[in-house]
Every structure is written in C-alpha cells, then in structure tokens.
Protein backbone atom coordinates (compact mmCIF):
# COMPACT_ATOMS: atom_id res chain seq x y z
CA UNK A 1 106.67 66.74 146.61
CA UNK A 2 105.91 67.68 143.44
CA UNK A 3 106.27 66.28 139.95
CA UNK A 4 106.08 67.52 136.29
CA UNK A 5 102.88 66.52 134.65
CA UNK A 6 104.16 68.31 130.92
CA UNK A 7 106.04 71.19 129.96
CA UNK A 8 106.76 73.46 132.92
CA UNK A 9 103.62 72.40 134.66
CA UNK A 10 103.77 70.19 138.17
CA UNK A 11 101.36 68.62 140.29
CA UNK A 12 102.13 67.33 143.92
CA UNK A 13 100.62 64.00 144.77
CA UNK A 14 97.19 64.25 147.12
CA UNK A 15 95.77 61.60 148.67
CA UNK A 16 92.77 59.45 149.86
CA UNK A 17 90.62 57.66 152.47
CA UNK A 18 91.30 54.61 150.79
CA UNK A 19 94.90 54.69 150.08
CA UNK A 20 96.08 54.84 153.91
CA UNK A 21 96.10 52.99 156.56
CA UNK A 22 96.84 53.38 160.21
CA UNK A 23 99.52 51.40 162.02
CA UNK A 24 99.18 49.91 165.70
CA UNK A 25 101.98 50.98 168.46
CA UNK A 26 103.29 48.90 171.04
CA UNK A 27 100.32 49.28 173.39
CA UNK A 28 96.53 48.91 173.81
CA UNK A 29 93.64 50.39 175.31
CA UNK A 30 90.71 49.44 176.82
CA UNK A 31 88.06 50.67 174.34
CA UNK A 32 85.74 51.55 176.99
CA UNK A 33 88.05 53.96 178.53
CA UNK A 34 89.70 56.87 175.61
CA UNK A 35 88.18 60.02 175.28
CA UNK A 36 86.27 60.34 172.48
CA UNK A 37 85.29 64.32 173.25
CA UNK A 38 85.99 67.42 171.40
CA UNK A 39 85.36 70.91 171.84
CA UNK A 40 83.98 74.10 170.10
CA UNK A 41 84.88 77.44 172.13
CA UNK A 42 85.10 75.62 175.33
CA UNK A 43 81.96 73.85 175.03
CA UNK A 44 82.64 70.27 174.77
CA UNK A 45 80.81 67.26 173.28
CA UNK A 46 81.03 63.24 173.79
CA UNK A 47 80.54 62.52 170.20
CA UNK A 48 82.93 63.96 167.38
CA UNK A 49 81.09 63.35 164.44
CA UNK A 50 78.43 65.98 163.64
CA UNK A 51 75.79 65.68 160.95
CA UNK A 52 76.13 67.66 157.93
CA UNK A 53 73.61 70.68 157.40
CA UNK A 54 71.79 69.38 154.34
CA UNK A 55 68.04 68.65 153.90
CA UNK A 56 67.54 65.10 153.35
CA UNK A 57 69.68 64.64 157.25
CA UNK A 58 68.60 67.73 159.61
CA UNK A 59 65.39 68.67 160.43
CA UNK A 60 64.51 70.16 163.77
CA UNK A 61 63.56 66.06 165.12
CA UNK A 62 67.05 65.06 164.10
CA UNK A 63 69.09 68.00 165.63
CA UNK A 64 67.53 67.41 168.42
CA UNK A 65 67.77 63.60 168.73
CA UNK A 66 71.74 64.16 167.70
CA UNK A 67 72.20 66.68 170.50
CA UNK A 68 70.68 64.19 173.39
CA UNK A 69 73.12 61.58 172.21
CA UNK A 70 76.11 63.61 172.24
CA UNK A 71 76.77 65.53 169.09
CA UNK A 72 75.78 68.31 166.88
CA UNK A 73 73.41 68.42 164.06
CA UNK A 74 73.71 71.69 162.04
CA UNK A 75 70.20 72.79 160.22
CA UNK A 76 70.35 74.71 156.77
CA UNK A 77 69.22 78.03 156.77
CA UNK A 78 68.89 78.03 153.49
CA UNK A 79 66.83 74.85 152.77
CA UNK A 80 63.83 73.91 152.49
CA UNK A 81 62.81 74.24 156.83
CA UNK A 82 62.99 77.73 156.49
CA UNK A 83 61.59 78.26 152.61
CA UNK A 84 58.14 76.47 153.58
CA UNK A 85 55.37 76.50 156.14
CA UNK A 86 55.17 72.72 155.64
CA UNK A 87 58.77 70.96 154.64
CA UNK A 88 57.38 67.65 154.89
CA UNK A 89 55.14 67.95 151.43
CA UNK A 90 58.63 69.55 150.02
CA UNK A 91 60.17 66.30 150.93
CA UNK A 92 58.03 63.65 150.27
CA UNK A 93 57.99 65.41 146.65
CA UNK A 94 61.54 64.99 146.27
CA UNK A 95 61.32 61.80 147.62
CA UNK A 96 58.92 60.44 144.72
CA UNK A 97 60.58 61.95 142.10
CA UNK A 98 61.88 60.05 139.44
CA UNK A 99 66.06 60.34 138.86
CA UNK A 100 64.75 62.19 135.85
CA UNK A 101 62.86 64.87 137.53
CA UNK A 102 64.86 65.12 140.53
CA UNK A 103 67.63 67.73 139.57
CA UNK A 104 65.18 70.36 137.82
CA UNK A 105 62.42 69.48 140.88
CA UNK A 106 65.13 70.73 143.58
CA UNK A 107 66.11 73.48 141.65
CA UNK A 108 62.34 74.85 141.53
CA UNK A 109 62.08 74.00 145.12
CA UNK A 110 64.84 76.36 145.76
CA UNK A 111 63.61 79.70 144.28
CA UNK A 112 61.16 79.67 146.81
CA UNK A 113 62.67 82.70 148.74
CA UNK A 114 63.70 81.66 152.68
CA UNK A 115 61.17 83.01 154.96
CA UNK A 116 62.93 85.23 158.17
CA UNK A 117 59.96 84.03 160.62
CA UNK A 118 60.66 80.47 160.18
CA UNK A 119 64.83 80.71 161.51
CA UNK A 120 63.38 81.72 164.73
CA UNK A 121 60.65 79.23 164.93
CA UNK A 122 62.46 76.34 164.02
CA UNK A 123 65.51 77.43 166.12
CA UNK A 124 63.07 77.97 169.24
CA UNK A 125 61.78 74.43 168.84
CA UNK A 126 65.18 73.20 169.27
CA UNK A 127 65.50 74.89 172.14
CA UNK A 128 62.48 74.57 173.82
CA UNK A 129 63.88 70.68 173.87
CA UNK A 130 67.06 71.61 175.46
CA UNK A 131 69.38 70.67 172.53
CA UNK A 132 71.94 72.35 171.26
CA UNK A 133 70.86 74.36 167.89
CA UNK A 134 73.81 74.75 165.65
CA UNK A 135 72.69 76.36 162.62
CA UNK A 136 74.24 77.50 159.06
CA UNK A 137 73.79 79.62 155.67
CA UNK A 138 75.77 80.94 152.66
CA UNK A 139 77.47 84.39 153.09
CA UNK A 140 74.87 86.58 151.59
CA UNK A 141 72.67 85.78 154.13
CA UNK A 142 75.09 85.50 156.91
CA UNK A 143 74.68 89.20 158.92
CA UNK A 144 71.00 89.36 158.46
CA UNK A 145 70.17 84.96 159.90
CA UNK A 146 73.06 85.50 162.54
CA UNK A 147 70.93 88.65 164.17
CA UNK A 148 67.89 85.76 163.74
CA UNK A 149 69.43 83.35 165.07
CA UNK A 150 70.82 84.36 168.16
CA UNK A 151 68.10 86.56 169.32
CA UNK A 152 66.39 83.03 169.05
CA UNK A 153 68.90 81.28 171.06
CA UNK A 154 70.93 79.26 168.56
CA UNK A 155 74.87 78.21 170.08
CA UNK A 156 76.89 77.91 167.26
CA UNK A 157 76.76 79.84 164.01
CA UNK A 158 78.32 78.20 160.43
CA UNK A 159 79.25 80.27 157.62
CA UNK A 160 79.43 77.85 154.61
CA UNK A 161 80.37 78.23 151.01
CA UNK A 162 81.76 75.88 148.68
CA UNK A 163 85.26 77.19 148.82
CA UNK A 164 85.22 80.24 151.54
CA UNK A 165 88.12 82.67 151.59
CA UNK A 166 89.15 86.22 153.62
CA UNK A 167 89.60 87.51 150.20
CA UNK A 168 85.70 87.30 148.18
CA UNK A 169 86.00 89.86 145.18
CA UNK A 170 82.82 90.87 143.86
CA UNK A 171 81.62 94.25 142.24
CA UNK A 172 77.98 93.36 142.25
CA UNK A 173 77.58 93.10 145.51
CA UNK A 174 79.53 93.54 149.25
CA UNK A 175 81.13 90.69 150.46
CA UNK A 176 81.01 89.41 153.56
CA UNK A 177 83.73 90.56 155.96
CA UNK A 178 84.48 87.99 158.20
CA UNK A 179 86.78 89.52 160.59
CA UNK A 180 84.31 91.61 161.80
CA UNK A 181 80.97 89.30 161.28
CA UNK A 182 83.27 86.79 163.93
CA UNK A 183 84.08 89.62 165.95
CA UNK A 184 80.04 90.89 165.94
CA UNK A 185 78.28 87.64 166.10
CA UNK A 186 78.08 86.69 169.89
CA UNK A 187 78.17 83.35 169.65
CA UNK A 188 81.24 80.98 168.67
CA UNK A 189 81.46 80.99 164.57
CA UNK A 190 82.57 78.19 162.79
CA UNK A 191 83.47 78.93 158.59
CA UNK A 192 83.65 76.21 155.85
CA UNK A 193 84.78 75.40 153.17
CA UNK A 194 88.22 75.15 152.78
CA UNK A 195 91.33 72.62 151.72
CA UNK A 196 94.79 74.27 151.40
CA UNK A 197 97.68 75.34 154.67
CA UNK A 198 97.34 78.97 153.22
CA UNK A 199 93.75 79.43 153.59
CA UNK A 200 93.15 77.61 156.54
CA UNK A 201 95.61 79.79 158.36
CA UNK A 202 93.74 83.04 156.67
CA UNK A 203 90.27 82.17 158.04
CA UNK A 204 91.82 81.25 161.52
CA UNK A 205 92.94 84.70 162.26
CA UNK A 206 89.83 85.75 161.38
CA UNK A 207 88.23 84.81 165.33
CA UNK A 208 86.44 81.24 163.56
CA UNK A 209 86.01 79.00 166.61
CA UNK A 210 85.95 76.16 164.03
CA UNK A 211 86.74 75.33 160.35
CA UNK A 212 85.47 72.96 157.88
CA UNK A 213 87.47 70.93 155.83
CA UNK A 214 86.54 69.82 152.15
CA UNK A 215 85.73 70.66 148.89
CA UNK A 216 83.65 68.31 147.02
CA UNK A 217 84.12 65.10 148.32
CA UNK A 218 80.69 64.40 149.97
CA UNK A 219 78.75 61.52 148.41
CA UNK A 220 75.57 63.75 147.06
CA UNK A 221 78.43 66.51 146.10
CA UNK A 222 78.95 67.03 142.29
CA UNK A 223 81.57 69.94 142.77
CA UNK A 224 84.76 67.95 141.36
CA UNK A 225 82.68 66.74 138.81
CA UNK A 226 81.11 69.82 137.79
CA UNK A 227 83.90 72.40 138.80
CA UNK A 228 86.82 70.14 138.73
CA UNK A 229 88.15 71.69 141.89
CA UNK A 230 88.83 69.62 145.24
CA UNK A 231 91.53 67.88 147.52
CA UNK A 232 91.68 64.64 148.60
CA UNK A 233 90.52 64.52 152.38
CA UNK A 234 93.45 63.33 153.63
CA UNK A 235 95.60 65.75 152.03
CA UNK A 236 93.35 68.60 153.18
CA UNK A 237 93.31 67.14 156.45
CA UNK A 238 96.86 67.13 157.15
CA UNK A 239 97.47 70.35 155.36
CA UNK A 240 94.88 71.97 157.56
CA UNK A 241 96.04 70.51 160.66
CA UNK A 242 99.45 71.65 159.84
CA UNK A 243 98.28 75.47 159.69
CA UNK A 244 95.96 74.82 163.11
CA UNK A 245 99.17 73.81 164.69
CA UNK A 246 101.16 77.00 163.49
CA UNK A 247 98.59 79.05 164.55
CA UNK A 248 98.44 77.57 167.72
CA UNK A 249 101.97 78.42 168.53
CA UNK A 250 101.92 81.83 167.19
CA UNK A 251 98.32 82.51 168.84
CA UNK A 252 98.54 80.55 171.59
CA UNK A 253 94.85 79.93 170.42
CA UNK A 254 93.51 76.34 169.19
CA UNK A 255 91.10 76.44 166.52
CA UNK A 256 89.57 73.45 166.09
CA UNK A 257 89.53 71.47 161.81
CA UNK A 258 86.23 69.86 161.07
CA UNK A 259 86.77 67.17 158.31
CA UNK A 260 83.89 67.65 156.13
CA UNK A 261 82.78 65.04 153.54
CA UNK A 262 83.97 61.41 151.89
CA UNK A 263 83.36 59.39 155.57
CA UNK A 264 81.00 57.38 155.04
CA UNK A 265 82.08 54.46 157.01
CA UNK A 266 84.09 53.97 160.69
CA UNK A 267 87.47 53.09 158.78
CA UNK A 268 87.57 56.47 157.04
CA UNK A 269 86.32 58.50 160.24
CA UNK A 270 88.82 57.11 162.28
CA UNK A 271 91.56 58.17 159.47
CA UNK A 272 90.59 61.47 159.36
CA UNK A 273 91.22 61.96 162.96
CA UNK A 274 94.69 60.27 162.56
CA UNK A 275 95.07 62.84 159.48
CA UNK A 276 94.94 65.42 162.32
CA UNK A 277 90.79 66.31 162.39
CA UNK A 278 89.71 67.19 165.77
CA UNK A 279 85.91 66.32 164.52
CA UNK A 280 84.46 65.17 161.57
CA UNK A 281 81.49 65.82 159.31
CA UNK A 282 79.19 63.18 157.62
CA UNK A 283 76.18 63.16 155.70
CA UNK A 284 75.32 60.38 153.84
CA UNK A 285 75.42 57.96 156.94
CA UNK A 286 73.11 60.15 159.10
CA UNK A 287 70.69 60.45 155.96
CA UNK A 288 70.11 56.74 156.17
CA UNK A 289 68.57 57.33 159.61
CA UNK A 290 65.47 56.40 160.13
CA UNK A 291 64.91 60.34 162.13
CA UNK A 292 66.60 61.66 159.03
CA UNK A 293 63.91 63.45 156.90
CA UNK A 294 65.12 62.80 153.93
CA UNK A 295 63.17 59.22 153.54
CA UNK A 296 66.56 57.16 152.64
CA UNK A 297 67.51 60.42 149.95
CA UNK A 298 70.38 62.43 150.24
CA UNK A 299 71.45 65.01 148.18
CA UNK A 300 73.60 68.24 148.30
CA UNK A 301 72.92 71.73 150.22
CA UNK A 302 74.09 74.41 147.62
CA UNK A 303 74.99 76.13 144.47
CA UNK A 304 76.62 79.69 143.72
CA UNK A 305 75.10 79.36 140.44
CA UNK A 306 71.04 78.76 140.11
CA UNK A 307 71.70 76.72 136.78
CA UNK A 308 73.48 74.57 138.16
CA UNK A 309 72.50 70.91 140.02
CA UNK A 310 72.88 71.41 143.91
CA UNK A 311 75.15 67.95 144.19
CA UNK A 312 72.72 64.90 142.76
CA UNK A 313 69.93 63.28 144.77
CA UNK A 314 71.20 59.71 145.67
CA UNK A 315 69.05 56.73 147.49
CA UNK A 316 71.31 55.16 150.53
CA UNK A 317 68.04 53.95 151.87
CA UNK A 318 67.25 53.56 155.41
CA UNK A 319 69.05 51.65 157.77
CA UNK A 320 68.45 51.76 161.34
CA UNK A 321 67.86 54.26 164.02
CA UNK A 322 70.10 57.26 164.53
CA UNK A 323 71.35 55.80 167.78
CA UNK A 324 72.07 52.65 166.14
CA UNK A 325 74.45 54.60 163.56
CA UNK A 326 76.20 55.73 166.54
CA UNK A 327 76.28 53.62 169.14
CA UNK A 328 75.11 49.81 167.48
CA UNK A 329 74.50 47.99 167.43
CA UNK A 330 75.30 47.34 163.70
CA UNK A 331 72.72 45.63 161.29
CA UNK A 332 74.51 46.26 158.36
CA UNK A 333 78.36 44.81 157.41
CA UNK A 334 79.49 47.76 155.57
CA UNK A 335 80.68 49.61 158.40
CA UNK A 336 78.06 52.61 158.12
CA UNK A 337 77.01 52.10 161.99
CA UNK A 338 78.18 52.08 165.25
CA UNK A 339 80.77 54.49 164.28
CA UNK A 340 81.64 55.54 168.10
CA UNK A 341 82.22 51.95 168.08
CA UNK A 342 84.52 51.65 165.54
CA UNK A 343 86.19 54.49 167.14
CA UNK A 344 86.94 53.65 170.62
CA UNK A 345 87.72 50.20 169.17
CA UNK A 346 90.39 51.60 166.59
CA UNK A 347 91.93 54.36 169.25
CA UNK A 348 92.53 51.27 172.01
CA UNK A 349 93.70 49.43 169.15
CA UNK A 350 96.37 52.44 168.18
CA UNK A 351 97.06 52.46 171.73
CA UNK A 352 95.50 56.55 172.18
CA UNK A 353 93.82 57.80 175.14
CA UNK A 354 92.39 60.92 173.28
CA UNK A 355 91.43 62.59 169.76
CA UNK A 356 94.80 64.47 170.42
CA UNK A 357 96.70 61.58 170.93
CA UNK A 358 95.21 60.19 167.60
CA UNK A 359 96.79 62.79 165.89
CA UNK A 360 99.85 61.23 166.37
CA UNK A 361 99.31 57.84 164.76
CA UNK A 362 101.77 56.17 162.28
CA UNK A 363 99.81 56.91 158.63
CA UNK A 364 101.19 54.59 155.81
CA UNK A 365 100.87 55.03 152.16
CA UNK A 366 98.60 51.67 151.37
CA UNK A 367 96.60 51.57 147.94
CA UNK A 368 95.85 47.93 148.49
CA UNK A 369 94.15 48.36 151.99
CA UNK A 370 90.92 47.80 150.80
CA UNK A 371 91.25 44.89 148.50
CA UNK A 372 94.31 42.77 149.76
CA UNK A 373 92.57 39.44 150.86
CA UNK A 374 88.72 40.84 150.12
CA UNK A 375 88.75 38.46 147.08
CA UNK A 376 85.41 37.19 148.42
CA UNK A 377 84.17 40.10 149.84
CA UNK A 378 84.38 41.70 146.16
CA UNK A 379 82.92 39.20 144.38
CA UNK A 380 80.29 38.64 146.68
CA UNK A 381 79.82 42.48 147.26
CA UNK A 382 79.34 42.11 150.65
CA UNK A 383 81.31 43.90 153.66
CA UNK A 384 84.44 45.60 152.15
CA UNK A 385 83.35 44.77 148.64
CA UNK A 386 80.37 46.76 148.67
C-alpha cells in the first residue's frame, strides 16, 4: 500500500470524507423501518451520533435535551461548567471577543483551576432530569473526577487525550494506568483518541467499553496544523474497525469505534458508518444549535501544552433547534440537519437494515464526488458548493 516519497522513506496513501463514495446494492429499504441504534455496554440508544464534549456544544441544558431525543451528549470536565460558579458570563465573553482576542482570552479562561464541587452539581442536575450524563476529562484528572462522578450518578465515563495510548512515558509525573482505572471505575469507560490498527487493539484489551476515533480532524481542531500529526477519518475508521473485528474474534467481546471529528454534514456521517463506525462524534453541527451554549461559536476542548491555542474559535452561527439538526426538518441546504434523516434515507437506499449491516457497504475511491455536475452549486456557493 505503500509508496516511496524520497530516499528510503514511504508513505501509504490515507484517505478522506470527500474522496469516497458509497455504492447502492440490488435492494431497498423502507427508510422508516432500519435500525438506526447502537450500544455502549449493553445500554442501547436510538440515535448514533453523540455530541462532542466541548464548551461552545454541552452544557447541562443540551445533554439533557440530547438524551430525551435519543443520544448522548458528553460534558467537559475540564471546561469552563466546572471552572466557574457562573459559565454563562465565561461564554458570553468568548462570544464577544474579537478573532484577535479570542485565542489569548480562552487561554486565560483556562487557568482558572476546575472546581471538584461543581462535577457533582452539574452531573446531579442531569440527573435529577432523568437523562443520561456521560461525562469526560484528560488523564491527569481521570482517578480523582471518576470517584466524582459516579458517586454523583454519571453512566458513562470518557477518558480523552489528543492521541491516548497504554504506553504514556512520563518522569514528572505517574501516568494513568488504564487497565486498572477500566477495571476500578464502575461504570462502562469509553477512551479517545486514537487512529492506527495497533493502538486501537492496545486500548481494547484494556476493558474500554468504547473508543474514539480521530486525531485532529474536527472543524475548531488545530492539531494537524499545529502538530502535524493526524489520519484521514476514513482511513482511521477502517483501520480501527479492522482491529474491533480481530478483537472480537479473539475476545469474543465487541467493543464498540466512535468516529470522532470531520462530519459535519449527513453525507460524511453516513460514510463513516460504511467505513465501519458503530457511532459517530460531531461537534460543529450540534454547536450551531440554538440549546448549544456556545452562541453560534465553536472552538476546541484541549491542549497538553498551556502555550499553545486549544483548536481556534470559529463562528458556524446558529441554525435551528437541536431537534431540527436531528430529526428536520431542514432549513438549511448544506446538509448540516436532519442527519437521522439523511441516515435512514441513505441505509434504505444501500439496501441495510442495521448500523452492522452498513458496515458492509461497497466504498469506492471517488475524488470527484463532490464536484462532478455541482458546476452551479460552486459558483453559486449554495448546497454542495458551500
């Protein structure tokens, strides 16, 4: 697969949303009727897209206006819900900053350390609403917001990093060992981030109920520009679903891949699950809801280094209500809403009952998917040619 890019260097060729496409079989579905329903540790939900833990798209209102239409909304520990008494002045500051002051504004707002008392609050107010509270944080805080968080009631427990491995070597401090942290925590962990067959497999055995897929291709994320690491999402995808599948037969345990990042439309959702995803995450649609907090900003959740930017803040605007994002029905041509729409409609258009079944969709290698015919479209920037 690979192919020499200079002198005894090679490079395998990754790929892209937006250089596949998927192919119809020889039968059709009633939209109405596929499956649309995935599952974390047995517990199972109607709606496989969950919203991405960042602070411009979860707030305690959001998660639980996701959870009573289907899904999951995962709140960061780390941000700025559990840093301050009163989140809303936070955001409406970021909000009114100028692209100027943005960057150094949410680095400022980020020293502000994360106060313990607030993970249980805000995790009881979820709750107390009868939604689901999924809930995440870096590793260095992961032992001491897990005990937090379940004593408070929370159901599902992410671990994410920017690129998480079994193997963290550090001198300054003890890494987090997450065999055991999986094995401790008594609810059903899910770990992030991760892109490569190797590593995917690694953080399987740890006991993860759930992995996250993706380096750096979210739309606030500045990682592959700033690090230069990253895989395409479909790449990742497949590569990831390949080592699920291994493990499955050696294990006889199914661990489900969450594709995290570079969705931010039906077409590419629905490829991800043909790439093998079982869910997918998204952020920049749900941040144009008009529940999301982030008042029509979105920008990235975390850093490993305070110096650096924390993704860049970027103005999708706002759009429509959360339900409409998932359900319609659409206002807007660009395919950022009704995306359960666009994914019944594509699944009884491939002719698939079930998320599995998508898995086994014809992929084909098309770079001209997006323009071919769109001559209008492009010009006009409207639709496809946005």
């Amino acid at each position: 697969m690979a192919e020499w890019i200079g002198i005894n260097k090679r490079a395998r060729r990754c790929y892209g949303f937006d250089e596949i496409a998927l192919v119809p079989s020889d039968k059709t579905i009633n939209p109405e009727e596929v499956d649309t329903s995935f599952e974390i540790n047995g517990k199972k939900f109607k709606v496989p897209i969950l919203a991405a833990a960042m602070d411009g798209v979860v707030d305690v209102k959001f998660a639980v206006e996701m959870s009573r239409n289907g899904g999951i909304a995962v709140l960061n520990l780390d941000g700025v819900q559990t840093r301050y008494e009163n989140p809303d002045e936070v955001l409406e500051r970021i909000s009114k900053a100028s692209p100027q002051e943005a960057t150094e504004l949410m680095q400022l707002v980020y020293t502000t350390p994360v106060k313990e008392k607030l993970i249980g609050k805000i995790i009881r107010q979820i709750k107390s609403q009868k939604a689901t509270a999924v809930v995440s944080c870096i590793p260095a805080h992961a032992k001491k917001f897990a005990k937090i968080a379940v004593s408070a009631g929370a159901d599902i427990f992410v671990v994410q990093s920017t690129v998480a491995t079994t193997r963290h070597i550090a001198k300054n401090y003890e890494s987090l060992d997450l065999f055991k942290f999986c094995k401790e925590t008594k609810i059903p962990v899910v770990i992030g981030n991760c892109v490569t067959y190797e590593t995917t497999l690694a953080l399987m055995e740890t006991g993860a109920a759930a992995l996250l897929i993706g380096v750096g291709p979210g739309a606030a994320c500045t990682t592959r520009g700033v690090l230069g690491i990253g895989v395409p999402q479909v790449t990742a995808t497949v590569d990831a679903a390949a080592a699920r599948d291994f493990h499955l037969k050696r294990t006889g345990k199914y661990v489900s891949i969450i594709t995290d990042g570079g969705m931010n439309r039906g077409g590419d959702i629905c490829k991800a699950f043909a790439c093998g995803a079982d869910a997918v995450m998204i952020g920049s649609s749900f941040a144009r809801a008009i529940e999301a907090p982030g008042r029509g900003y979105h920008w990235g959740m975390a850093t490993s280094h305070v110096n650096l930017p924390r993704g860049t803040r970027i103005h999708v605007g706002t759009t429509g209500k959360l339900k409409e994002i998932l359900f319609g029905p659409a206002k807007v041509d660009d395919g950022s809403q009704n995306l359960m729409g666009a994914l019944k409609t594509s699944m009884g258009s491939l002719g698939v009952s079930n998320i599995n079944e998508m898995h086994d969709v014809e992929v084909i290698i098309a770079p001209s998917i997006q323009t071919e015919g769109k001559i209008f479209q492009v010009g006009q920037r409207v639709g496809m040619g946005k």
